[in-house]
Structure formats: structure tokens, C-alpha cells
C-alpha atoms as a PDB file:
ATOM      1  CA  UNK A   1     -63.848   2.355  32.855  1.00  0.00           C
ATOM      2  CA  UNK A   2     -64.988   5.039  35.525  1.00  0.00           C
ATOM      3  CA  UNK A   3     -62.926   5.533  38.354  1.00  0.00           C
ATOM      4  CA  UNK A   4     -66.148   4.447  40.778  1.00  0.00           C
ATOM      5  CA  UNK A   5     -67.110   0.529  40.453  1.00  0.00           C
ATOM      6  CA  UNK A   6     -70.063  -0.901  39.639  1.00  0.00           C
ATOM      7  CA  UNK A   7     -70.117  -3.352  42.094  1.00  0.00           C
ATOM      8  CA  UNK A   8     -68.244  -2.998  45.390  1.00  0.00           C
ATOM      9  CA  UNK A   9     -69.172  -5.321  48.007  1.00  0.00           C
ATOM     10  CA  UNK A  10     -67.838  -5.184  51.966  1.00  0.00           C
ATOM     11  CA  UNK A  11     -67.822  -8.421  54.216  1.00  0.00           C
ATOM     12  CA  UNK A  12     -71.221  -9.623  52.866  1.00  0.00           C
ATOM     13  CA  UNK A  13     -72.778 -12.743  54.556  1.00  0.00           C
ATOM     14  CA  UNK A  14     -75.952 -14.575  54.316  1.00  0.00           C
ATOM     15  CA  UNK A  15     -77.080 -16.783  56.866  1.00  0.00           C
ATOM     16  CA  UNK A  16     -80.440 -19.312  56.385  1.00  0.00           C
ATOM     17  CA  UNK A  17     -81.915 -20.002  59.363  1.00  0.00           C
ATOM     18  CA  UNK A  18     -81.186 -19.683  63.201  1.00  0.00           C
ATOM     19  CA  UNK A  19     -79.403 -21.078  66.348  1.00  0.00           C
ATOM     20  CA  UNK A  20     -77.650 -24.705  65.692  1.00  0.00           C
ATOM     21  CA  UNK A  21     -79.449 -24.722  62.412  1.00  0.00           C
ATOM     22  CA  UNK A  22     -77.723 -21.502  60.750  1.00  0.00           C
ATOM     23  CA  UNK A  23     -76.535 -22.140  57.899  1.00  0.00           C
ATOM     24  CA  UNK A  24     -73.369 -19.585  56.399  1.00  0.00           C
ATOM     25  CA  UNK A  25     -74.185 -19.757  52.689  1.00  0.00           C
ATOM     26  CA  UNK A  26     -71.866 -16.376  52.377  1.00  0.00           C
ATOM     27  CA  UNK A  27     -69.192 -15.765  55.040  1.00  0.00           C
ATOM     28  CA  UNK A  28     -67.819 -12.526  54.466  1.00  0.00           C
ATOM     29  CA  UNK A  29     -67.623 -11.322  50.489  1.00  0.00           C
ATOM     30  CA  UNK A  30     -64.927  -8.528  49.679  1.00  0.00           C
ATOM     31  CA  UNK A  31     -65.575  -8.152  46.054  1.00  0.00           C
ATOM     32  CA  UNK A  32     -65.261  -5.195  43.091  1.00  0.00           C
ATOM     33  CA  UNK A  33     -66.498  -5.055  39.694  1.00  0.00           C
ATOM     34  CA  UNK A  34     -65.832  -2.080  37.261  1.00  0.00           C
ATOM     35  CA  UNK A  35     -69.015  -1.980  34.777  1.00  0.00           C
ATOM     36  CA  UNK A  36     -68.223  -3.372  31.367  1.00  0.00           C
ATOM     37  CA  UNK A  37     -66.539  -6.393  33.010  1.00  0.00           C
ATOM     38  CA  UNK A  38     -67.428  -9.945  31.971  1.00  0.00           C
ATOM     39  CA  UNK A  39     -67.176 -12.022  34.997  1.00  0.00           C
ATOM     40  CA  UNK A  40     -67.735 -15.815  35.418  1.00  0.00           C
ATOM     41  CA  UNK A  41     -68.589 -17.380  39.116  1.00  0.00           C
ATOM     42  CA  UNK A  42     -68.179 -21.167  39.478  1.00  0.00           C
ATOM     43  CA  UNK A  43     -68.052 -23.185  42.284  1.00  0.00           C
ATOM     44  CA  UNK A  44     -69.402 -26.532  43.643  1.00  0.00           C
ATOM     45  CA  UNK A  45     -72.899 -27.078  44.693  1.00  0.00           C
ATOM     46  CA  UNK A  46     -73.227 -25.389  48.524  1.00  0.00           C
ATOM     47  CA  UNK A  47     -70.703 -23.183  47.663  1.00  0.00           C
ATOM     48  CA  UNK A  48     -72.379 -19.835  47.622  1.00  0.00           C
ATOM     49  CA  UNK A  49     -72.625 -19.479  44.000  1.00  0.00           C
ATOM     50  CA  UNK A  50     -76.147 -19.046  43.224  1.00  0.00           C
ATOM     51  CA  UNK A  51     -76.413 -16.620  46.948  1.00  0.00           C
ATOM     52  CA  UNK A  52     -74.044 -14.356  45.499  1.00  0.00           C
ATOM     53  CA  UNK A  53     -75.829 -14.312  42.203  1.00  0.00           C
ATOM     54  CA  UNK A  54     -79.146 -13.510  44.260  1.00  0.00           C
ATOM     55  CA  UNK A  55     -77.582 -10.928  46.120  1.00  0.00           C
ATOM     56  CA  UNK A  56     -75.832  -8.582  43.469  1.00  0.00           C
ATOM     57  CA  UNK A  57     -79.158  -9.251  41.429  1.00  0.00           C
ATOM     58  CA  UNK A  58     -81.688  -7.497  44.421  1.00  0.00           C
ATOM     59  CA  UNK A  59     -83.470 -10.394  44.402  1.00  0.00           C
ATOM     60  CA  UNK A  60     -82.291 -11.019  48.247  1.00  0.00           C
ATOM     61  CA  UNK A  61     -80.791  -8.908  51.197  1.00  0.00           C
ATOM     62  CA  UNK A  62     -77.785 -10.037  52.852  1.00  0.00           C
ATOM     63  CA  UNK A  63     -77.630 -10.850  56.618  1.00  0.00           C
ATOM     64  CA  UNK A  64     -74.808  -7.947  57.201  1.00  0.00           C
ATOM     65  CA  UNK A  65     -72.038  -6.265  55.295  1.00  0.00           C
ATOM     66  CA  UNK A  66     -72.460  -3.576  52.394  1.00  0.00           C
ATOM     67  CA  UNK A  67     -73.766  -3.838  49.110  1.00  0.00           C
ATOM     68  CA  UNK A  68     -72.730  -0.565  46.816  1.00  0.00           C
ATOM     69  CA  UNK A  69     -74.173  -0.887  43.017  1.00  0.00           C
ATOM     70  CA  UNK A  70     -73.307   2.474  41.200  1.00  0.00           C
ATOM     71  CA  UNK A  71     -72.596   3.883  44.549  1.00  0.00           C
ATOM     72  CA  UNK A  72     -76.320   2.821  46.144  1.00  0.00           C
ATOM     73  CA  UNK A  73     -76.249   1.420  49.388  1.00  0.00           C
ATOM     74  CA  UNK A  74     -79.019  -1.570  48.022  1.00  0.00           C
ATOM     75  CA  UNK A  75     -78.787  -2.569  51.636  1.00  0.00           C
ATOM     76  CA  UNK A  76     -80.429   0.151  53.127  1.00  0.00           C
ATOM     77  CA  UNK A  77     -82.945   0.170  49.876  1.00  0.00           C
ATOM     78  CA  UNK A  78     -86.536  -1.175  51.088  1.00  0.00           C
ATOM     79  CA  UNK A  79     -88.218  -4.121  48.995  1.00  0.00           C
ATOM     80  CA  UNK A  80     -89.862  -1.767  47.006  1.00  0.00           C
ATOM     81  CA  UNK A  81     -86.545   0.336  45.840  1.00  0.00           C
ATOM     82  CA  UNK A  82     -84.759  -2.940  45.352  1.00  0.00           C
ATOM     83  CA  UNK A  83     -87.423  -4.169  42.571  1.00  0.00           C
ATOM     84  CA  UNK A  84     -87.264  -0.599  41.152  1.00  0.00           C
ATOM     85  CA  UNK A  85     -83.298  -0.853  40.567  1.00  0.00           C
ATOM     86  CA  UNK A  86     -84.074  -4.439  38.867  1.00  0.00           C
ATOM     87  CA  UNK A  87     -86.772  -2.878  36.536  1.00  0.00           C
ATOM     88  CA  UNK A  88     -84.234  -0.114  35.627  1.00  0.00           C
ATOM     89  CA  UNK A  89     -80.923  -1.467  36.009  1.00  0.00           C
ATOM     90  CA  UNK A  90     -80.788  -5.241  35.928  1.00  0.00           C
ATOM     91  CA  UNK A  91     -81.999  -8.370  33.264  1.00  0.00           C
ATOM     92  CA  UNK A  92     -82.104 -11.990  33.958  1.00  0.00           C
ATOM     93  CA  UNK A  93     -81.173 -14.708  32.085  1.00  0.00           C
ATOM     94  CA  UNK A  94     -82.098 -18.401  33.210  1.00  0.00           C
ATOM     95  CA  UNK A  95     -81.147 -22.316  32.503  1.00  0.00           C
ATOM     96  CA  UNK A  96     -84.520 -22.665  32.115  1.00  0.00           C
ATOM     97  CA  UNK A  97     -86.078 -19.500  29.550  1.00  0.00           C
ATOM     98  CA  UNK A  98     -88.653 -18.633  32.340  1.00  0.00           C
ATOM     99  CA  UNK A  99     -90.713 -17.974  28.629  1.00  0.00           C
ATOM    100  CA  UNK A 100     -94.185 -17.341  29.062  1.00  0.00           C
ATOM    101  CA  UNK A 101     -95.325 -20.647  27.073  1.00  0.00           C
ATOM    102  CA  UNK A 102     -98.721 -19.238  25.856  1.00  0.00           C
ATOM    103  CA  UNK A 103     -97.167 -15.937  24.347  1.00  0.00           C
ATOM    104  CA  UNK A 104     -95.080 -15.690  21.272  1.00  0.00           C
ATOM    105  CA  UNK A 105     -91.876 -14.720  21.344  1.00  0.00           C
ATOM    106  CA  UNK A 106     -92.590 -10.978  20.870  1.00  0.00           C
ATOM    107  CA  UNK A 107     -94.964 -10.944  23.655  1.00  0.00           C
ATOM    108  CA  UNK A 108     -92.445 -12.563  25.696  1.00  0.00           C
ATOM    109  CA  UNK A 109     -89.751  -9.645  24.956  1.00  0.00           C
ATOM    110  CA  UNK A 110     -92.581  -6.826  26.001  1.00  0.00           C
ATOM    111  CA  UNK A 111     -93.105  -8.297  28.809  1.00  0.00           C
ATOM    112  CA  UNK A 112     -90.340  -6.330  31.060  1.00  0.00           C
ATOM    113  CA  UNK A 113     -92.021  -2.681  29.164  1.00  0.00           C
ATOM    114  CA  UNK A 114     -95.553  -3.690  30.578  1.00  0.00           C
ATOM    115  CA  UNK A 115     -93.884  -2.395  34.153  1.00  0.00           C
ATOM    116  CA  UNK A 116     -92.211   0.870  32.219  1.00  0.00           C
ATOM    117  CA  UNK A 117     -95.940   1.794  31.157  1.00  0.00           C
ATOM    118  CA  UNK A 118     -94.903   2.115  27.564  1.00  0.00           C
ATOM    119  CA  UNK A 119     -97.695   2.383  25.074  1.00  0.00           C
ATOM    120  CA  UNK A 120     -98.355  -0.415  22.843  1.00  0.00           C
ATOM    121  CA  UNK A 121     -96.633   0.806  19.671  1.00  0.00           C
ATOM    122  CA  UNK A 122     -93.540   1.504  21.686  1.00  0.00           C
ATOM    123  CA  UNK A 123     -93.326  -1.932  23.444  1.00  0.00           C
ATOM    124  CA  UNK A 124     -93.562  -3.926  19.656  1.00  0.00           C
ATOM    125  CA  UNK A 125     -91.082  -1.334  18.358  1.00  0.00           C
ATOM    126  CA  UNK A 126     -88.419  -2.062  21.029  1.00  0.00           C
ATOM    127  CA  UNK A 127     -89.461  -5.917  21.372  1.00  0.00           C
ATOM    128  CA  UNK A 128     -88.637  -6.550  17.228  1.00  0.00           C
ATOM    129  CA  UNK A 129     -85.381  -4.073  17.586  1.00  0.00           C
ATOM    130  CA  UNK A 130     -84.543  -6.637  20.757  1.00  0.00           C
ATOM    131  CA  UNK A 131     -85.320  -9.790  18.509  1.00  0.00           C
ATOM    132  CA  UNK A 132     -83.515  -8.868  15.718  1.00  0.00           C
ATOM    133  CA  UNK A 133     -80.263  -7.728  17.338  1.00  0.00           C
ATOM    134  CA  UNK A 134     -80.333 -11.906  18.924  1.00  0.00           C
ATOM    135  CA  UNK A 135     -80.951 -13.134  14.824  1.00  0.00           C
ATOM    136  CA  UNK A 136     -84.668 -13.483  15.507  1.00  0.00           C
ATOM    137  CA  UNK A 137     -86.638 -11.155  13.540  1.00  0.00           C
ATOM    138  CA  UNK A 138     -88.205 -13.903  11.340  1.00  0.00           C
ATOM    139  CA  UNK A 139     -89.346 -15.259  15.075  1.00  0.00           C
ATOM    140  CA  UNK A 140     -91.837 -12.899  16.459  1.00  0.00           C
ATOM    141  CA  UNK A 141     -95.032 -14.399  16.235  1.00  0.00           C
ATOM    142  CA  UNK A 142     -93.652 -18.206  17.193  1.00  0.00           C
ATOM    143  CA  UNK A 143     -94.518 -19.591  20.955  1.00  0.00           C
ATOM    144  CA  UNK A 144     -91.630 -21.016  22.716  1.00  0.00           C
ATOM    145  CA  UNK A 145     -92.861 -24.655  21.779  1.00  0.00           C
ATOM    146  CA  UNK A 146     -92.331 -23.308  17.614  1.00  0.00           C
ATOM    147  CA  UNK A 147     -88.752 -22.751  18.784  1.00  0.00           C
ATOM    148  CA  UNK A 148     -85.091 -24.685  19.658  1.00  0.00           C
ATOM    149  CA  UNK A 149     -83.886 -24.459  22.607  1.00  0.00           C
ATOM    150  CA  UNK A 150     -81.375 -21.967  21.457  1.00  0.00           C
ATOM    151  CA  UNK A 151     -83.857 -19.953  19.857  1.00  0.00           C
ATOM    152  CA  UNK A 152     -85.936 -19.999  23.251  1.00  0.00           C
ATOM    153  CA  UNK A 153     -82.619 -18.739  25.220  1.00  0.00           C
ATOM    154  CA  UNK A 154     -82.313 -15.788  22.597  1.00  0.00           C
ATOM    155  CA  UNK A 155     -85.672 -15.016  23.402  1.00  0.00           C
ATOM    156  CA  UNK A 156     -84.716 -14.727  26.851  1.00  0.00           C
ATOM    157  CA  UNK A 157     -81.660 -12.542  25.793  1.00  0.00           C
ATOM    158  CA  UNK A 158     -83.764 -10.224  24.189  1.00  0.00           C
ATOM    159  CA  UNK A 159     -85.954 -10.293  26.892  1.00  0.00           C
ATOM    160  CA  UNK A 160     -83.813  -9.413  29.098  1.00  0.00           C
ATOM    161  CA  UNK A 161     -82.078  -6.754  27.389  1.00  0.00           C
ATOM    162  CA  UNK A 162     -84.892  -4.870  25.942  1.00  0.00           C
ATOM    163  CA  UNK A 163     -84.909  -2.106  28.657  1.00  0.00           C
ATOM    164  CA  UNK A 164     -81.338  -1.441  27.906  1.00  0.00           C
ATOM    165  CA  UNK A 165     -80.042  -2.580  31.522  1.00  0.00           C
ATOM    166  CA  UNK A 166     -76.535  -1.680  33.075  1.00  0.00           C
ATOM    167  CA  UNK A 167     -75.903  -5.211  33.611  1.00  0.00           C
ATOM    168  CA  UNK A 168     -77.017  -8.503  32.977  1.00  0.00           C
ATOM    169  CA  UNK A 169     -77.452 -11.718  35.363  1.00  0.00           C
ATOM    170  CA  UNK A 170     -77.082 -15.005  33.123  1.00  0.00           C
ATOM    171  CA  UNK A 171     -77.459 -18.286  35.896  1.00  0.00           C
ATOM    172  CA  UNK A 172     -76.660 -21.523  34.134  1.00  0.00           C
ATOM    173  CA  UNK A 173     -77.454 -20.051  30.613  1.00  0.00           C
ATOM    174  CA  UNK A 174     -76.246 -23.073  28.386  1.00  0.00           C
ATOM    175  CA  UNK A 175     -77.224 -25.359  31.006  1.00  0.00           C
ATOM    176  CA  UNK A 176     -79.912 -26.898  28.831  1.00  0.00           C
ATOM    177  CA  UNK A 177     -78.095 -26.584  25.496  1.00  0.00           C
ATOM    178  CA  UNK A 178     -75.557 -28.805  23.064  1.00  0.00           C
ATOM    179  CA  UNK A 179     -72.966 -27.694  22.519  1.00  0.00           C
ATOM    180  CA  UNK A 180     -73.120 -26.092  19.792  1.00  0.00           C
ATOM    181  CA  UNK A 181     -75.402 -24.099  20.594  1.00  0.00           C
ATOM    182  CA  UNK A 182     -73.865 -23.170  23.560  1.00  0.00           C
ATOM    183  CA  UNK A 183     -71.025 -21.453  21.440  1.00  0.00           C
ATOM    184  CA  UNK A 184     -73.726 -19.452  19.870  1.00  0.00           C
ATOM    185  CA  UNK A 185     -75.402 -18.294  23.372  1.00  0.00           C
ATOM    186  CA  UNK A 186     -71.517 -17.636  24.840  1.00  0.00           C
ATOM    187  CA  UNK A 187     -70.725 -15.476  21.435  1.00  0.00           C
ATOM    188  CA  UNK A 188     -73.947 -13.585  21.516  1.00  0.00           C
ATOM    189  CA  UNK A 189     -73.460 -12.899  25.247  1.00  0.00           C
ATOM    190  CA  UNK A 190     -69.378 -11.468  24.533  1.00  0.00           C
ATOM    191  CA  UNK A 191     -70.928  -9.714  21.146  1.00  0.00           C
ATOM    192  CA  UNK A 192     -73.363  -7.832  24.081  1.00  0.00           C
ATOM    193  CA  UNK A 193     -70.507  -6.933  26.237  1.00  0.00           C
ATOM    194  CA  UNK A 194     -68.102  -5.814  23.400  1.00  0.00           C
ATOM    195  CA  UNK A 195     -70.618  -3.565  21.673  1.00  0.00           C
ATOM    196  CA  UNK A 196     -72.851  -2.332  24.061  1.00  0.00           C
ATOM    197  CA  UNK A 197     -70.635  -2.438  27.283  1.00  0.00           C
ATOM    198  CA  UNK A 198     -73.132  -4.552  29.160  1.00  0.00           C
ATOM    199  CA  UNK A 199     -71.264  -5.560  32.341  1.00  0.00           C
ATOM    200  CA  UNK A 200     -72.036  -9.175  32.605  1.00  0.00           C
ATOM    201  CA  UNK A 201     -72.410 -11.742  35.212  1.00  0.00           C
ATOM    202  CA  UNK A 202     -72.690 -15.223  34.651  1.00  0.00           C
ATOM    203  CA  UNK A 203     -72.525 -18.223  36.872  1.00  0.00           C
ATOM    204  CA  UNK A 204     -71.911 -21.413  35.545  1.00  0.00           C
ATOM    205  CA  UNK A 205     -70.008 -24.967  36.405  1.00  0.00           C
ATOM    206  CA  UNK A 206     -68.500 -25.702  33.249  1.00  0.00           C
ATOM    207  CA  UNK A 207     -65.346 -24.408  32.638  1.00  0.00           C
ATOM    208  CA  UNK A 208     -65.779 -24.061  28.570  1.00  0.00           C
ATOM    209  CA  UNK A 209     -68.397 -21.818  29.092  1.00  0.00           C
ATOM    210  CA  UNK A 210     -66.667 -19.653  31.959  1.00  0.00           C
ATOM    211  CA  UNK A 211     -63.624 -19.287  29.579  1.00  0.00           C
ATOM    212  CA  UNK A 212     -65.704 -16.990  27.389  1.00  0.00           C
ATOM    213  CA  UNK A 213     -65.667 -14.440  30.157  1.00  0.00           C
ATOM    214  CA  UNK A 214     -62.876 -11.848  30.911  1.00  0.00           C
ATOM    215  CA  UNK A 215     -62.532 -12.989  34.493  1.00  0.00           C
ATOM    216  CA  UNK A 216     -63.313 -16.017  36.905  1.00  0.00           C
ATOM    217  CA  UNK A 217     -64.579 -15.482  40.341  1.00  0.00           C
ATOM    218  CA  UNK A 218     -64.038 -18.953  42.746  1.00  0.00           C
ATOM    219  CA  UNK A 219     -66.457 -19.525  45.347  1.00  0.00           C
ATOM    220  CA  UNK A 220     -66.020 -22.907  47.981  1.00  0.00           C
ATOM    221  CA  UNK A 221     -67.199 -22.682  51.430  1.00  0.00           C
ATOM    222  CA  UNK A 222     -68.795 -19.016  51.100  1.00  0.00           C
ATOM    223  CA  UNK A 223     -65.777 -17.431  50.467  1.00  0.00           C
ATOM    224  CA  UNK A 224     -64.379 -16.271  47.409  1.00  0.00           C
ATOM    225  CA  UNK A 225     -61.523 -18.976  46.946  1.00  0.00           C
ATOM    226  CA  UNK A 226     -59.614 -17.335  43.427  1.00  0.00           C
ATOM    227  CA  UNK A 227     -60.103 -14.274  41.449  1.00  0.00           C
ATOM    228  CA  UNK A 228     -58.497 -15.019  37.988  1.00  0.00           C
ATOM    229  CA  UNK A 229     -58.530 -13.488  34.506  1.00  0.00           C
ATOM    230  CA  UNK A 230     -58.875 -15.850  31.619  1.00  0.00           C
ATOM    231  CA  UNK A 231     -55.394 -15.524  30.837  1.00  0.00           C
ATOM    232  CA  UNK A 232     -54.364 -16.974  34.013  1.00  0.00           C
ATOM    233  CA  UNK A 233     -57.681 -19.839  33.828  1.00  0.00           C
ATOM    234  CA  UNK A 234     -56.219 -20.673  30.282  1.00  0.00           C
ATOM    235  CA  UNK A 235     -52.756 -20.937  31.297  1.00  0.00           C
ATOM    236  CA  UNK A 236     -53.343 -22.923  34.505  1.00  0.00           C
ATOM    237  CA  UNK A 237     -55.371 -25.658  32.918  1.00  0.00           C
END
């Protein structure tokens, strides 16, 4: 790991709203992560979860505090430099596939090179390399509706890690599978991290599925509450 984190945040808040109304979601976030971690976030409903998740993702600003990713200041970043470290930097992976339903599954995986400006022959190339390193390659030409849910969530995994990001943002990403199949998703997501250093982020509620990961942030009230290791989250239980 390098000596500079990935992820260093200082006394981050987000507040919704104004006046009586305000509403803390995030009250003050001290928080590092060295890249190559795999890190878990759980918490109840209200607790600041999914904010944090938004936050380290771009995809909002925080009311005050500092946000350092690879030593950026995102904080000081406009709207337009944010979405340019997401295109670059980040992937997403949702509960729900966010799969383009009309598309097939190749399509789907291009979709994130459309924005790089790659020519055609260059987006297929890297879209089948993408399918077949999730055990899809026999896949390309099925819609989402052809396909399992699992198959539709490796689809999103391949999606989202077809322009070879830093990290990767999974929210809820065996929230709509069996178990089984959630096994699958959490050893395809620690084969990722192992073998290509992907530092990964995941937030879930279930605490099979945060097990997987190397490390188990806390979050109740907008604070973080514990910071554990799975050691520790296996021993306590």
C-alpha cells in the first residue's frame, strides 16, 4: 500500500434542508482508506449509510469538511470535474442492475466507453474481455430479460469495471439475489480485489455479505459508530 491514502476524509457533514427543518444526515466523518482495501459500511436505515456512499462516489458535495481522493480536494472540484473523476476513476454497482433493458448485455458493458470516445472496435474488444473475466462470454448478445438475476448483476460488474477504475462503489449488490447467488456476486467481487487491487466499497445491511470484506465501517446517527476488521466482526458475533 502507498504511504498516501486513497480516501482521507476530515469532519465531513451533510445537511438536507434549512432552519428547524435541517436535517444532519452526516455529522462530522473522520475517515481513511488505503487503496486496495475492501471495506463494508452497514448501518440502520437514517443512519448515513447511503450519504456517505454518495459522497466518496462524487455523486454529491458535502455541506463542509474535506474530501481528499488520491490527494484531490473533490470539494473544491466543480460539477463538471467531479463527473470527470467518476468517468476515470470510479464504477457503480447497484441492487437494482440499472441495465439498459433494450440492449444486450454487450451493449450494456460499452456503455461507460461511449463517454471515453473509443471507436467501435475498441469498445466490443474491451466489453467481451469485461464479460468474460465475470464467466459471461457465452452472454453477449442476451438482453437483461434472457438473463438471471445473477447473470444481470455480472453484467453490471463488468459494466462497471470495463474502464479499469481505481475503485469500485457496490450499494446493496446482493440485495435482490438468493443466496446462492449471492456467494457467487461476494466471491467475484473479493476475486476483483485480490487480483486486480480494486479498492472496494460496498454498503450493505446483512452481515453475511459484509463478512466477505476486509473491514467493517459502522454508521448510526451520522457518525461513524465502529471501525472493525473481519477478524474482530467474526470474533464478536
Amino acid at each position: 500500500m502507498s504511504a498516501s491514502p486513497l480516501i482521507k476524509l476530515k469532519n465531513l457533514t451533510k445537511i438536507y434542508g434549512m432552519g428547524e427543518a435541517a436535517f444532519h444526515a452526516l455529522r462530522g466523518i473522520d475517515l481513511t482508506i488505503q487503496a486496495g482495501e475492501f471495506v463494508a459500511i452497514m448501518g440502520p436505515s437514517g443512519s448515513g449509510k447511503s450519504t456517505l456512499m454518495n459522497l466518496l462516489g462524487c455523486l454529491d458535495k458535502a455541506s463542509s469538511g474535506q474530501y481528499w481522493f488520491k490527494g484531490i480536494d473533490i470539494e473544491s472540484l466543480s460539477q463538471d470535474q467531479r463527473s470527470l473523476i467518476r468517468r476515470h476513476a470510479l464504477g457503480f454497482i447497484f441492487q437494482g442492475f440499472n441495465l439498459l433493458a433494450r440492449t444486450s448485455a454487450l451493449e450494456n458493458v460499452e456503455l461507460p466507453l461511449l463517454y471515453r470516445g473509443y471507436s467501435a472496435k475498441r469498445r466490443h474488444q474491451l466489453a467481451r474481455d469485461a464479460l468474460a473475466s465475470v464467466g459471461l462470454q457465452d452472454k453477449e448478445r442476451n438482453s437483461p430479460a434472457e438473463l438471471s438475476g445473477g447473470q444481470q448483476q455480472r453484467v453490471a460488474i463488468a459494466r462497471a469495471i470495463v474502464s479499469e477504475p481505481d475503485t469500485l462503489f457496490a450499494d446493496e449488490p446482493t440485495g435482490n439475489l438468493d443466496s446462492r447467488t449471492t456467494a457467487e456476486i461476494m466471491d467475484l467481487l473479493k476475486q476483483l480485489n485480490r487480483e486486480r487491487g480494486i479498492t472496494i466499497i460496498m454498503v450493505t445491511h446483512e452481515d453475511e455479505v459484509a463478512s466477505h470484506a476486509r473491514r467493517t465501517l459502522y454508521v448510526k446517527d451520522g457518525l461513524i459508530d465502529r471501525d472493525t476488521s473481519t477478524a474482530e466482526v467474526l470474533t464478536t458475533k
